[in-house]
C-alpha atoms as a PDB file:
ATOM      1  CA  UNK A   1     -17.826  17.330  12.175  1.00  0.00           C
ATOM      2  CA  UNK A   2     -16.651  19.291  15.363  1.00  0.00           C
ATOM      3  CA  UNK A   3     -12.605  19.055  16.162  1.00  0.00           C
ATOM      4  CA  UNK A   4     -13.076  15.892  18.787  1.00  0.00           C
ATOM      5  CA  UNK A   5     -14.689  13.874  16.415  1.00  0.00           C
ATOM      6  CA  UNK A   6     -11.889  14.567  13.263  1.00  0.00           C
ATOM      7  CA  UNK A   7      -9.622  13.934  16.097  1.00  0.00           C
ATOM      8  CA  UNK A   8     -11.016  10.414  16.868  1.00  0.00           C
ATOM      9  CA  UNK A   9     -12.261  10.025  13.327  1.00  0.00           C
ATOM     10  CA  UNK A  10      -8.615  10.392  12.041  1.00  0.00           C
ATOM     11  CA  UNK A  11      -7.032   8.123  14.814  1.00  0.00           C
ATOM     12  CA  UNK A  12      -9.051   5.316  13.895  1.00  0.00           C
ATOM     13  CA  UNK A  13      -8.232   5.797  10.394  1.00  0.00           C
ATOM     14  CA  UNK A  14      -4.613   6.436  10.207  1.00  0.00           C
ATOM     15  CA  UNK A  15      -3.757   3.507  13.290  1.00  0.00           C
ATOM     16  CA  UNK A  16      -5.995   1.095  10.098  1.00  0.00           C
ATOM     17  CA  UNK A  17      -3.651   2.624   7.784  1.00  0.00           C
ATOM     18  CA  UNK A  18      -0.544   1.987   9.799  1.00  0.00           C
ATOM     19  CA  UNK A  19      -1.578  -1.525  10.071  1.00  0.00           C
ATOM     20  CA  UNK A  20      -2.131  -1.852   6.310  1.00  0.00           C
ATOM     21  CA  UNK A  21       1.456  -0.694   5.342  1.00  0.00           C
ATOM     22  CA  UNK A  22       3.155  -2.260   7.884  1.00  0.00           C
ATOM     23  CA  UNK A  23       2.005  -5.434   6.331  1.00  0.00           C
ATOM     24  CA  UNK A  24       2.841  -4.190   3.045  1.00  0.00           C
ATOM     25  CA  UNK A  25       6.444  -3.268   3.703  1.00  0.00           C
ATOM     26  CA  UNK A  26       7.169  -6.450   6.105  1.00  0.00           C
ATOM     27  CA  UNK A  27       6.107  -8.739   2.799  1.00  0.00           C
ATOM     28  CA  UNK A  28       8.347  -6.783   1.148  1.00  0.00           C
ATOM     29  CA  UNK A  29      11.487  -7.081   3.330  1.00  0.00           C
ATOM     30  CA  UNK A  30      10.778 -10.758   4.222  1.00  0.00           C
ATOM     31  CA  UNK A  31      10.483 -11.828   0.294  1.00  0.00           C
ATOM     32  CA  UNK A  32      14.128  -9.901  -0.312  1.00  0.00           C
ATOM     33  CA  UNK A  33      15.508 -12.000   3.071  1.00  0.00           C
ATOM     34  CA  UNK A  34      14.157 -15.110   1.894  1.00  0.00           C
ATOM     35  CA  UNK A  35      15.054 -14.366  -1.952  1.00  0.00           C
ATOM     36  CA  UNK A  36      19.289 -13.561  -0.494  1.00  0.00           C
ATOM     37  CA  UNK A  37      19.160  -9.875   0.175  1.00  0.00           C
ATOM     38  CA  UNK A  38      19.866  -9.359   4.138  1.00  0.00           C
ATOM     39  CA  UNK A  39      19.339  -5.502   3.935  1.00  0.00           C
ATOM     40  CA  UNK A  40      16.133  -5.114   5.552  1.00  0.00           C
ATOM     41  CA  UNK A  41      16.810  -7.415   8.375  1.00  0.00           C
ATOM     42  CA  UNK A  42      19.899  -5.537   8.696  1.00  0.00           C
ATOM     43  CA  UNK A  43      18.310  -2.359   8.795  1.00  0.00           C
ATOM     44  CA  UNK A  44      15.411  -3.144  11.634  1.00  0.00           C
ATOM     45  CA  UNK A  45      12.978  -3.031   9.093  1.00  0.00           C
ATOM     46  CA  UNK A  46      11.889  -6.915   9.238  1.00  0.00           C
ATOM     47  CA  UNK A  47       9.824  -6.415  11.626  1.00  0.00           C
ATOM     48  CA  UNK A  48       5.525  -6.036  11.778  1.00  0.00           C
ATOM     49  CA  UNK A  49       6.483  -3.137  14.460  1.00  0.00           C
ATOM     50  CA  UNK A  50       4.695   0.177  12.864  1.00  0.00           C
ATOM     51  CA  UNK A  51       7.083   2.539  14.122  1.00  0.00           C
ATOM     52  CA  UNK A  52       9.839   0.625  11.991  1.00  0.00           C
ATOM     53  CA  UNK A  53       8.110   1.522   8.701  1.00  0.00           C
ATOM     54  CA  UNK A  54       7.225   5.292   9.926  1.00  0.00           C
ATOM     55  CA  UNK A  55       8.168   8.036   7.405  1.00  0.00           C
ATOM     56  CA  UNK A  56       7.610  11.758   8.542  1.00  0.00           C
ATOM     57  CA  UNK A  57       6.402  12.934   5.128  1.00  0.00           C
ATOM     58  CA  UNK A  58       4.598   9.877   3.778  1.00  0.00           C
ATOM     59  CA  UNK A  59       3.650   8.559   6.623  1.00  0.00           C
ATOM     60  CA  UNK A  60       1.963  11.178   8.888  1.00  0.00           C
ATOM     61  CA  UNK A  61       1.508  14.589   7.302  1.00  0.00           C
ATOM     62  CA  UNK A  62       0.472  13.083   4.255  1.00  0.00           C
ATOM     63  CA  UNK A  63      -2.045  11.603   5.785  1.00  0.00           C
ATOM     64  CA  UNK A  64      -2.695  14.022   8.184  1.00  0.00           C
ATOM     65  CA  UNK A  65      -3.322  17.112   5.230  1.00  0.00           C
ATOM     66  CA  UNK A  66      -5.473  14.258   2.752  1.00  0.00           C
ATOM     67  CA  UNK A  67      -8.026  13.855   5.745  1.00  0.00           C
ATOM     68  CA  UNK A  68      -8.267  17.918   6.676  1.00  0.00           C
ATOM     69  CA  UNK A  69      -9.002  18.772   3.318  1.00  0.00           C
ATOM     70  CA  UNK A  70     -11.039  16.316   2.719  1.00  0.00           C
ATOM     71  CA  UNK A  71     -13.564  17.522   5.743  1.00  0.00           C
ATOM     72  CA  UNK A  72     -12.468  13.380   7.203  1.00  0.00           C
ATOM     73  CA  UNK A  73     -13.285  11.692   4.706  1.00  0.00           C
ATOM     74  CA  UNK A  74     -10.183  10.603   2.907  1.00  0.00           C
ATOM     75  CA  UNK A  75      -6.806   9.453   4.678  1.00  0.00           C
ATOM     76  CA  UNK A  76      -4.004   7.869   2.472  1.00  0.00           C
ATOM     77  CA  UNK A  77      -0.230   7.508   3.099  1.00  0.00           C
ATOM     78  CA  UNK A  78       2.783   5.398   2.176  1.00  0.00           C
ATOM     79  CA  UNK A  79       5.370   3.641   4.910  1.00  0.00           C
ATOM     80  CA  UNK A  80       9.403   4.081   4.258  1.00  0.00           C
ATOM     81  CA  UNK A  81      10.356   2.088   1.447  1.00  0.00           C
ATOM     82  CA  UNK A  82      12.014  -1.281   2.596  1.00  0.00           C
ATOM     83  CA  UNK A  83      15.528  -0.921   1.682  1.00  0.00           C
ATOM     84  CA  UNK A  84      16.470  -3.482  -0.964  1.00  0.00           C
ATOM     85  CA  UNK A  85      20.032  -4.416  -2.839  1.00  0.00           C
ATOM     86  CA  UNK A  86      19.827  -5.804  -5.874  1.00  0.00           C
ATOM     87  CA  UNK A  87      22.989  -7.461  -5.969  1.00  0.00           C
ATOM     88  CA  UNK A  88      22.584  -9.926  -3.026  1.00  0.00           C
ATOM     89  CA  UNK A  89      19.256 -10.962  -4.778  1.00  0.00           C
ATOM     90  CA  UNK A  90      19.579 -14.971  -6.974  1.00  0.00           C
ATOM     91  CA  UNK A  91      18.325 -13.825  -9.682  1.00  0.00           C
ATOM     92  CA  UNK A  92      17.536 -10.067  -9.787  1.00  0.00           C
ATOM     93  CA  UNK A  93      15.685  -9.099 -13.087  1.00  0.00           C
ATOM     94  CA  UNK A  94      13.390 -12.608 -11.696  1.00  0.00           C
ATOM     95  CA  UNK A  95      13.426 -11.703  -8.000  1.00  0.00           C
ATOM     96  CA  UNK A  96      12.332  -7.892  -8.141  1.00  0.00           C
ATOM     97  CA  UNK A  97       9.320  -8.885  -9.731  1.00  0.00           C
ATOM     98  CA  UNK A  98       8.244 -11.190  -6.627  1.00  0.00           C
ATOM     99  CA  UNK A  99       9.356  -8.185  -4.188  1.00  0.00           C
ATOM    100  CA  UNK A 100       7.094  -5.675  -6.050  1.00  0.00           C
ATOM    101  CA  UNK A 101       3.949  -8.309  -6.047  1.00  0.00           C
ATOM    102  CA  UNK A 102       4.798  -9.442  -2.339  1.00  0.00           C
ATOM    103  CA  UNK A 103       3.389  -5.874  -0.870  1.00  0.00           C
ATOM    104  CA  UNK A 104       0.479  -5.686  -2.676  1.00  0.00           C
ATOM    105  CA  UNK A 105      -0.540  -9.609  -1.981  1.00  0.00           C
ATOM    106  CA  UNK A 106      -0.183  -9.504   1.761  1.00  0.00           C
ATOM    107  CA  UNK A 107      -2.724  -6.105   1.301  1.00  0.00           C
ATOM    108  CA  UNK A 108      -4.833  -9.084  -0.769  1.00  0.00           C
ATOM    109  CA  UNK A 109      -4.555 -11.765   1.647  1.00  0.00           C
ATOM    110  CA  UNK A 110      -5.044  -9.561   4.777  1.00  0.00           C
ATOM    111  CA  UNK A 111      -8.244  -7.919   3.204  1.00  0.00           C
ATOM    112  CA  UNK A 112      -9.804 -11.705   1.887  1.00  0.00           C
ATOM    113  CA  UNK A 113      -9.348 -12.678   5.550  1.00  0.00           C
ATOM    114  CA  UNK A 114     -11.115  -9.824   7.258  1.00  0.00           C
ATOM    115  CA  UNK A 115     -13.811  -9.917   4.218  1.00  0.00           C
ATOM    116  CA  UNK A 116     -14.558 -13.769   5.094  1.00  0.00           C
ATOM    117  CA  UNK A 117     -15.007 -12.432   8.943  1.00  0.00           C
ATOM    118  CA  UNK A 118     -17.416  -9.781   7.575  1.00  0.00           C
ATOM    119  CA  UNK A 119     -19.168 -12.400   5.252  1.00  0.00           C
ATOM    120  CA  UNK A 120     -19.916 -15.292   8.295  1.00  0.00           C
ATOM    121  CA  UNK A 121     -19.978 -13.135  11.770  1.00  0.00           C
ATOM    122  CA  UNK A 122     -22.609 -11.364  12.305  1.00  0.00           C
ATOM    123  CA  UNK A 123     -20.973  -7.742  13.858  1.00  0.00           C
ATOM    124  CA  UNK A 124     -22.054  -4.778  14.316  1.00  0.00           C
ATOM    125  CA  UNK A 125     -21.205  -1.288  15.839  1.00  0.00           C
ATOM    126  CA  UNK A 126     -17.456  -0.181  16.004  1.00  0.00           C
ATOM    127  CA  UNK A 127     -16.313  -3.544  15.622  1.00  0.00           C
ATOM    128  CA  UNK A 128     -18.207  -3.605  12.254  1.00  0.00           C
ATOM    129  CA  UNK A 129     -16.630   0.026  10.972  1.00  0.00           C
ATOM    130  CA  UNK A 130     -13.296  -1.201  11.909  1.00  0.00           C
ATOM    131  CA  UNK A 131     -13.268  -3.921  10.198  1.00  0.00           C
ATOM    132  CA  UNK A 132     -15.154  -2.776   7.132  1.00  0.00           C
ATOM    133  CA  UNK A 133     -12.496   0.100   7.067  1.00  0.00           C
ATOM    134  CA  UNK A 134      -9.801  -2.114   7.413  1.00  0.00           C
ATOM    135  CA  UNK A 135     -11.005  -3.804   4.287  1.00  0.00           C
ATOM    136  CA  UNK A 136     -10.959  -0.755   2.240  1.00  0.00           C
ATOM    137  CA  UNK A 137      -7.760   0.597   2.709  1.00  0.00           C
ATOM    138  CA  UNK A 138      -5.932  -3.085   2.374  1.00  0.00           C
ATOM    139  CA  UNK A 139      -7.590  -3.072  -1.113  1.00  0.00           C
ATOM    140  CA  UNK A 140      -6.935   0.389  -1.458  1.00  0.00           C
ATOM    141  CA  UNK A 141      -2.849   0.507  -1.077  1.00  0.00           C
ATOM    142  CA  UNK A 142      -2.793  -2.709  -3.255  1.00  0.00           C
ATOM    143  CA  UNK A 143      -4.299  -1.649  -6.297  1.00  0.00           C
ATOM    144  CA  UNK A 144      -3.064   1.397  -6.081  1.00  0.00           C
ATOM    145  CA  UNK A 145       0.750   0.080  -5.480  1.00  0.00           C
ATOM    146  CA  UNK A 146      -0.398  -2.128  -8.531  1.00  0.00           C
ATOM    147  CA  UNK A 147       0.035   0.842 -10.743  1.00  0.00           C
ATOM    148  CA  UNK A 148       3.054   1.017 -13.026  1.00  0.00           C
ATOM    149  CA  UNK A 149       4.078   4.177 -12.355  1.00  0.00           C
ATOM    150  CA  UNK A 150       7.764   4.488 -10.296  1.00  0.00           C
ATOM    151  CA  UNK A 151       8.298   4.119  -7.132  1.00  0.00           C
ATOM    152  CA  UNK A 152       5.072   2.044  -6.944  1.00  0.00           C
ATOM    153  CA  UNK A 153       5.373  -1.350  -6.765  1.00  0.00           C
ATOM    154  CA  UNK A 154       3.980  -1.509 -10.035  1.00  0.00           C
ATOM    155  CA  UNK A 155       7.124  -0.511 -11.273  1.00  0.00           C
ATOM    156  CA  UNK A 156       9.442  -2.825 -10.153  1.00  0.00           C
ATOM    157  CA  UNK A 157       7.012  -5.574 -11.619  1.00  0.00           C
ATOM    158  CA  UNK A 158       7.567  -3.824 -15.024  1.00  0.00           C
ATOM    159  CA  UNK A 159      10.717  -4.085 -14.852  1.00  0.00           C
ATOM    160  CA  UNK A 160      11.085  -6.941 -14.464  1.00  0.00           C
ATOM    161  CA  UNK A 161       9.544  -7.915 -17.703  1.00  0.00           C
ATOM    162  CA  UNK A 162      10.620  -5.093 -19.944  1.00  0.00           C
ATOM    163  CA  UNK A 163      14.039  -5.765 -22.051  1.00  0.00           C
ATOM    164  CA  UNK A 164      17.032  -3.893 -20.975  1.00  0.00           C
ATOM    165  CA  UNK A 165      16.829  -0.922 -23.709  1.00  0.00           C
ATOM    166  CA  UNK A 166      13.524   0.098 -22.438  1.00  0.00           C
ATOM    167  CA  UNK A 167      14.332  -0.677 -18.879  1.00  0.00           C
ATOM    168  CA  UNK A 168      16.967   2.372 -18.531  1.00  0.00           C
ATOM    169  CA  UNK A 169      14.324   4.554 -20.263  1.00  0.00           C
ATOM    170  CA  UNK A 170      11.369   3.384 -17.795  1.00  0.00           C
ATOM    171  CA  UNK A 171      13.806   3.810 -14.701  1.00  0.00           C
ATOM    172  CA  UNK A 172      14.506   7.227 -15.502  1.00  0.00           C
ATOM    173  CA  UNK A 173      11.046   8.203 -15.016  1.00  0.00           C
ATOM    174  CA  UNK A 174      11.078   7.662 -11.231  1.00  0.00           C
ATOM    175  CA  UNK A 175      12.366  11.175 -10.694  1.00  0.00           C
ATOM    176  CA  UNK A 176       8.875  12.421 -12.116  1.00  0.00           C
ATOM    177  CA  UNK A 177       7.092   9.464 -10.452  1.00  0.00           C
ATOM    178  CA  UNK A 178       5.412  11.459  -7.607  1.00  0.00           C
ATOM    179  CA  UNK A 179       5.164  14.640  -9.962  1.00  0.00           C
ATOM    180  CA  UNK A 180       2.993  12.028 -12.528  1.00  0.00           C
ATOM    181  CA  UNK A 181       0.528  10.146  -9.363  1.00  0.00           C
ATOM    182  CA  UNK A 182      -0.329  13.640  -7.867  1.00  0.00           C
ATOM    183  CA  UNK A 183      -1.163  14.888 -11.559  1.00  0.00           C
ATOM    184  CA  UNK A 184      -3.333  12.402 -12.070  1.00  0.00           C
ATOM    185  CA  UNK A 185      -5.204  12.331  -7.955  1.00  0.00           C
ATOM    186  CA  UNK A 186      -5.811  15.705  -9.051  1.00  0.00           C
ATOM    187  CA  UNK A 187      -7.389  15.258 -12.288  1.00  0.00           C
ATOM    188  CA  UNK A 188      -9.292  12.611 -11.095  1.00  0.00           C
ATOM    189  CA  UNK A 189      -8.360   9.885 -13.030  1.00  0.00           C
ATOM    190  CA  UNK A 190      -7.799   7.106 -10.436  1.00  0.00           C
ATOM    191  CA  UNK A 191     -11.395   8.374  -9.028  1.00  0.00           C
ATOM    192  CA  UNK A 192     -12.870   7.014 -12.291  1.00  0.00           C
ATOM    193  CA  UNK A 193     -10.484   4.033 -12.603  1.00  0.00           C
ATOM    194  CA  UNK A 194      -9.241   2.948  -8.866  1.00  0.00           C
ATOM    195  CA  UNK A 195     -12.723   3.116  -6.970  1.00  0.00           C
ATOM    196  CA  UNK A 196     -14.553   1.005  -9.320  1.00  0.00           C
ATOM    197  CA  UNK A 197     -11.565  -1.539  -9.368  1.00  0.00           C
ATOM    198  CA  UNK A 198     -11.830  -1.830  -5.373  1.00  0.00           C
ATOM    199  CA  UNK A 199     -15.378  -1.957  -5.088  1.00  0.00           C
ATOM    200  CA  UNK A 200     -15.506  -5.096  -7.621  1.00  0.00           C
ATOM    201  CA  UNK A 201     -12.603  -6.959  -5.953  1.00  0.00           C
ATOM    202  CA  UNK A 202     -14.299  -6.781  -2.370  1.00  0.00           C
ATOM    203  CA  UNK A 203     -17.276  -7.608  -3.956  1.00  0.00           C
ATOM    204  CA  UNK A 204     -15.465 -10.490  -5.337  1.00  0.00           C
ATOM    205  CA  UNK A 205     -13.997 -11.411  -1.486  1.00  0.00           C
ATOM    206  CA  UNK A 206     -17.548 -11.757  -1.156  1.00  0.00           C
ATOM    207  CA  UNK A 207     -18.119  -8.907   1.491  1.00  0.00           C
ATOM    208  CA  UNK A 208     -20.115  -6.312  -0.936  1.00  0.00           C
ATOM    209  CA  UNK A 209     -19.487  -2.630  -0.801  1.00  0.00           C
END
């Protein structure tokens, strides 16, 4: 693939991408506002504006280094975290759990939408690659936020649920959260476990893959 076409190639993917998490982190801040916690309003982040949600790191050299070395044909990132306090939420062991599940559901909801457009109009072309793409990744982020492992939203689902002995325990692992996710992209376990999980739920939207 010559340099204009990784150029394009990667533009198309990472403005699908930015779309995905900006949908991800506005469920997030609007199910804190509407659950008592103000902070994300507050701090410009309620918004479905892209550039509110931008993080350097995460966001566009993460990204940018997946889809090099990859030869184009990988692109994955994460948006700034919505900031959330706890202690304006009603009911916080309760409401976290609803925050953690919003993200990944809006990914859900988004990607059953543009599966049912796939499924009933015929398209074709670019429209067709866009849309197919923007499928994929909307899957993509919310299985993969799905995964237990802190600071996914995974995590704040299990704790939730877990008692409060093993909650301090659990919530210490955070600091080795991105140490443990990039252990296991690199052994390849969420090729064996992640793919297979996406392509059966967008075959279950219906839209095949």
């Amino acid at each position: 693939m010559s340099l204009p076409q990784l150029t394009i190639s990667f533009a198309i993917s990472f403005a699908i991408l930015l779309v995905a998490m900006t949908v991800h982190e506005f469920a997030h801040g609007l199910t804190a506002y509407k659950l008592g916690d103000s902070t994300a309003k507050f701090s410009g982040r309620l918004t479905l504006n892209p550039l509110a949600h931008i993080d350097p790191f995460w966001t566009i050299l993460l990204p940018l280094v997946l889809f090099l070395s990859s030869s184009g044909h990988f692109v994955f990132g994460a948006a700034k975290p919505v900031p959330i306090d706890y202690r304006a939420l009603k009911n916080p062991k309760r409401d976290i759990i609803w925050i953690g599940l919003s993200g990944p559901l809006a990914n859900l909801i988004l990607a059953f939408i543009v599966a049912q457009v796939i499924r009933f109009i015929p398209l074709s072309g670019i429209p067709a690659y866009l849309l197919s793409n923007l499928l994929l990744i909307n899957v993509v982020l919310a299985l993969f936020n799905l995964i237990p492992i802190p600071p996914l939203d995974g995590s704040r689902v299990l704790m939730g649920l877990l008692p409060e002995g093993l909650l301090q325990l659990y919530a210490g692992l955070e600091r080795y959260g991105f140490i443990i996710l990039f252990a296991l992209i690199w052994l390849g376990v969420f090729d064996r476990l992640l793919w297979p999980l996406v392509a059966l739920v967008i075959r279950f939207m219906g839209a095949g893959y």
